[in-house]
N, C-alpha and C. Protein backbone atom coordinates (compact mmCIF):
# COMPACT_ATOMS: atom_id res chain seq x y z
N UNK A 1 0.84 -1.18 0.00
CA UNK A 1 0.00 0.00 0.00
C UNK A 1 0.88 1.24 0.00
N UNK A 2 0.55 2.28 -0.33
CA UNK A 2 1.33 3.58 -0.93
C UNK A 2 0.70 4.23 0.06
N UNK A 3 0.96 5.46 0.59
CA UNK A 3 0.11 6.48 1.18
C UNK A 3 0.68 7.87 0.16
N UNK A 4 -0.20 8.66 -0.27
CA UNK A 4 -0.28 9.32 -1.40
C UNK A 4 -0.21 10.79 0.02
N UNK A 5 0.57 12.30 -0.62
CA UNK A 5 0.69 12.83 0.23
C UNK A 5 1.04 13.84 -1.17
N UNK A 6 0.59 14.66 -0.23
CA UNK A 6 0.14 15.58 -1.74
C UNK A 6 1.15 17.31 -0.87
N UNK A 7 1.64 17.95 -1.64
CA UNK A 7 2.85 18.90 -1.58
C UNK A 7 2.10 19.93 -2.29
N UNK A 8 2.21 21.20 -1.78
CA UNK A 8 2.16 22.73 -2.11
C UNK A 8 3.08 23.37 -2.59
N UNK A 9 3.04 23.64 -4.17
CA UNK A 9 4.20 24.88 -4.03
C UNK A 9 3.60 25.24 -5.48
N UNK A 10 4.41 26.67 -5.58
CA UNK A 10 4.22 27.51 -6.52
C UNK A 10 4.81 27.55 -7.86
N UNK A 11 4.60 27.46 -8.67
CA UNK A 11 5.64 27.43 -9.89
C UNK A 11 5.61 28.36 -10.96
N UNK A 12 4.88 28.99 -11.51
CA UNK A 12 4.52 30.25 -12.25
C UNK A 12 3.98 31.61 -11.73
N UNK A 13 4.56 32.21 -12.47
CA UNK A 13 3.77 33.69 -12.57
C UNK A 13 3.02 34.45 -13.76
N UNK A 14 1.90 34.76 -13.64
CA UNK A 14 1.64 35.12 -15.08
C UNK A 14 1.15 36.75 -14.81
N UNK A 15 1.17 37.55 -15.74
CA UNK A 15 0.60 38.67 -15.97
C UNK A 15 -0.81 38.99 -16.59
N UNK A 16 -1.78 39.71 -16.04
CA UNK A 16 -2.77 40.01 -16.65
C UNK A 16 -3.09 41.31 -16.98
N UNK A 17 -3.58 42.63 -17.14
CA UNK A 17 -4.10 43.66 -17.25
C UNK A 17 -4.46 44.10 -16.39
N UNK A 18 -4.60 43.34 -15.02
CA UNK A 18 -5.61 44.03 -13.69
C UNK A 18 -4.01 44.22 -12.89
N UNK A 19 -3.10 43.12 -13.32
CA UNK A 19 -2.05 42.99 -12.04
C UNK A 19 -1.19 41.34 -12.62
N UNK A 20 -0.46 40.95 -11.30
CA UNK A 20 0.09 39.59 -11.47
C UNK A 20 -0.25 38.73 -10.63
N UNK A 21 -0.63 37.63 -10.74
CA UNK A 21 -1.09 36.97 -9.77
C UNK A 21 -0.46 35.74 -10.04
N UNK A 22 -0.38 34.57 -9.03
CA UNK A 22 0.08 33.62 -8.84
C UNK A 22 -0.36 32.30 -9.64
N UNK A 23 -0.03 31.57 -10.23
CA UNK A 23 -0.96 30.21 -10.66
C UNK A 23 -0.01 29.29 -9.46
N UNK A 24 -1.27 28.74 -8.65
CA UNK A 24 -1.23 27.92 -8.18
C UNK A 24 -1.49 26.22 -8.47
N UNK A 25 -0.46 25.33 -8.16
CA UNK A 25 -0.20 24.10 -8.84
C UNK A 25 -0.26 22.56 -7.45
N UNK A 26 -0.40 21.75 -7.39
CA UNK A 26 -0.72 20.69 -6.47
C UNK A 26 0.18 19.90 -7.29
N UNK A 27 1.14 19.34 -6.52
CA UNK A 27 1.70 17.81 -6.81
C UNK A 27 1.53 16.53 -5.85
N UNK A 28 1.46 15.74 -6.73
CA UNK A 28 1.47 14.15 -5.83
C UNK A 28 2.37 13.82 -5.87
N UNK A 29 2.93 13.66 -4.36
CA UNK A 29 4.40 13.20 -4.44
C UNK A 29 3.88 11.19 -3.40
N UNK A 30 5.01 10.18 -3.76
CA UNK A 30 4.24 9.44 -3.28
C UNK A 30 5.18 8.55 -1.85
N UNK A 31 4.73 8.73 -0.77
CA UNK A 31 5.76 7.82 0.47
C UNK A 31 5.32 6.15 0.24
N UNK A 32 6.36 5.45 1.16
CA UNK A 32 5.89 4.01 1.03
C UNK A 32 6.07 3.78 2.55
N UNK A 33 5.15 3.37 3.13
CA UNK A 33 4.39 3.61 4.18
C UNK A 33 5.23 2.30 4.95
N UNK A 34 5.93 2.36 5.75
CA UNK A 34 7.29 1.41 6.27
C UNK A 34 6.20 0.32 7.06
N UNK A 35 5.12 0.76 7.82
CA UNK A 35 4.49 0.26 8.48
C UNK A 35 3.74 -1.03 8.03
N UNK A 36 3.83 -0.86 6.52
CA UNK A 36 2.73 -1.68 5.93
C UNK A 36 4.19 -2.78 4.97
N UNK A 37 4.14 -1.77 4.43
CA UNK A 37 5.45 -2.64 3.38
C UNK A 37 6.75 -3.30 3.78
N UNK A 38 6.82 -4.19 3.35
CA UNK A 38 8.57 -4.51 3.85
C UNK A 38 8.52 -5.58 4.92
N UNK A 39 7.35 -6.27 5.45
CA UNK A 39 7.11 -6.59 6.58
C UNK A 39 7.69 -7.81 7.13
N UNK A 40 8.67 -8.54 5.94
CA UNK A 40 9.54 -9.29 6.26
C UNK A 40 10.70 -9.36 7.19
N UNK A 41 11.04 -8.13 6.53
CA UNK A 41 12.51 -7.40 7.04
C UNK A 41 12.18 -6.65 8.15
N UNK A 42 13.78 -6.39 9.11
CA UNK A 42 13.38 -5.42 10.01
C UNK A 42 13.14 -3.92 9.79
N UNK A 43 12.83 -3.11 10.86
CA UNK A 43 12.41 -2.21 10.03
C UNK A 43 13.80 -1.17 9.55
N UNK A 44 14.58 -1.36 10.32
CA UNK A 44 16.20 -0.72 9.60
C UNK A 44 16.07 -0.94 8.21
N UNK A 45 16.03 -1.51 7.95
CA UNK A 45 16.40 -2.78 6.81
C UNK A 45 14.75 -1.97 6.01
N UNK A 46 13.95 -1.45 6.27
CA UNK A 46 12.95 -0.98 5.27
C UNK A 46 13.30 0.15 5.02
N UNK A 47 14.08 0.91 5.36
CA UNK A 47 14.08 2.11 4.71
C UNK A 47 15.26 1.67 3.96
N UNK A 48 16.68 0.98 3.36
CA UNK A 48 17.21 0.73 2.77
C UNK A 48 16.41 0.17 1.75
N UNK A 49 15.77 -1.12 1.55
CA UNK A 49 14.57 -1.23 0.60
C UNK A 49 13.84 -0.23 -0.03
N UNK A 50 13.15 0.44 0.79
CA UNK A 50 11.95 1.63 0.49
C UNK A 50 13.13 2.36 -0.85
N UNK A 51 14.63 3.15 -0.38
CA UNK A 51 15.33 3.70 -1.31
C UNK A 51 15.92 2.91 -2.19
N UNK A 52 15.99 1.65 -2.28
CA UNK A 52 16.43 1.06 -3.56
C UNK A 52 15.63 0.66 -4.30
N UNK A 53 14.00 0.84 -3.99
CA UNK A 53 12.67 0.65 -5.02
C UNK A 53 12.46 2.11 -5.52
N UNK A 54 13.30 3.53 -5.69
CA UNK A 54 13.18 4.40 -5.59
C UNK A 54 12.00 5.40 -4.83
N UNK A 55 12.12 4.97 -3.96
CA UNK A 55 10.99 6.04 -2.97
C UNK A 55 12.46 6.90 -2.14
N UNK A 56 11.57 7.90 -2.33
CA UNK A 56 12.21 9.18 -1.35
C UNK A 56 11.39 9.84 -1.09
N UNK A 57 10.94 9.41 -0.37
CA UNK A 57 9.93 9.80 0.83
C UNK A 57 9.25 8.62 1.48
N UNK A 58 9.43 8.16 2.99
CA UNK A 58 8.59 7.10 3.73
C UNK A 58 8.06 7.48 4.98
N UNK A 59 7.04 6.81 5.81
CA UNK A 59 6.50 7.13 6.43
C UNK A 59 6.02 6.00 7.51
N UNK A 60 6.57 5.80 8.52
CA UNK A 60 6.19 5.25 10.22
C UNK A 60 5.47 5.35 10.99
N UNK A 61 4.13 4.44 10.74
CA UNK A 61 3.44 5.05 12.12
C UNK A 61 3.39 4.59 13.06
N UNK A 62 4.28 3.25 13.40
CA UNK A 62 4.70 2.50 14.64
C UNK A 62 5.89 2.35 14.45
N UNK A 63 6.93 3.35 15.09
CA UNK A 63 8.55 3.12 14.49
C UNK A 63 9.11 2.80 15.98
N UNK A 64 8.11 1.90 17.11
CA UNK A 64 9.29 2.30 18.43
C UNK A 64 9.39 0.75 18.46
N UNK A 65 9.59 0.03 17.70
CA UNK A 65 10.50 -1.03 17.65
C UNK A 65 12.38 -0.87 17.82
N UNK A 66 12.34 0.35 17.65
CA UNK A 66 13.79 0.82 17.08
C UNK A 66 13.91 2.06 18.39
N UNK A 67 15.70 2.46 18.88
CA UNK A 67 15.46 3.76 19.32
C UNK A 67 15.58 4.55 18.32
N UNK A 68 15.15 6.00 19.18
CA UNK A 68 15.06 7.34 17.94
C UNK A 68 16.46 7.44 17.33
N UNK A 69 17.50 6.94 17.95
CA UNK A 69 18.80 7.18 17.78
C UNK A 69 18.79 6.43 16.62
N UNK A 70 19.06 5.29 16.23
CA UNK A 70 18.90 4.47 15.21
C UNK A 70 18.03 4.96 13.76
N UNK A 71 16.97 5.41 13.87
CA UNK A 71 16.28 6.01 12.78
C UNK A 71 16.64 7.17 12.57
């Protein structure tokens, strides 16, 4: 399962006759959700996975198997 996480930012400017205003743009950027995936391996060992399936970006929602030091 993917968890889809969606990013704000700006990328153009355009000009009109009244003034300039902003075009605003939405991207889907996508994490791989450590919690769900990988569930073989430990979870050290999923974020090395997670980046060699190219994800850059992941996400933990039970990471205290591990100390904070370690992650």
């Amino acid at each position: 399962s993917l968890c889809f996480l969606l990013f704000y930012y700006n990328d153009t400017y355009r000009q009109r006759s009244a003034g300039i205003y902003r075009k605003k743009k939405w991207r889907m950027r996508i994490a791989a959700n450590l919690s769900i995936m990988f569930q073989r391996v430990d979870l050290l060992q999923r974020y090395e996975k997670a980046a060699s399936m190219g994800f850059r970006c992941v996400e933990v929602s039970i990471p205290y198997s591990q100390p904070a030091e370690k992650l």
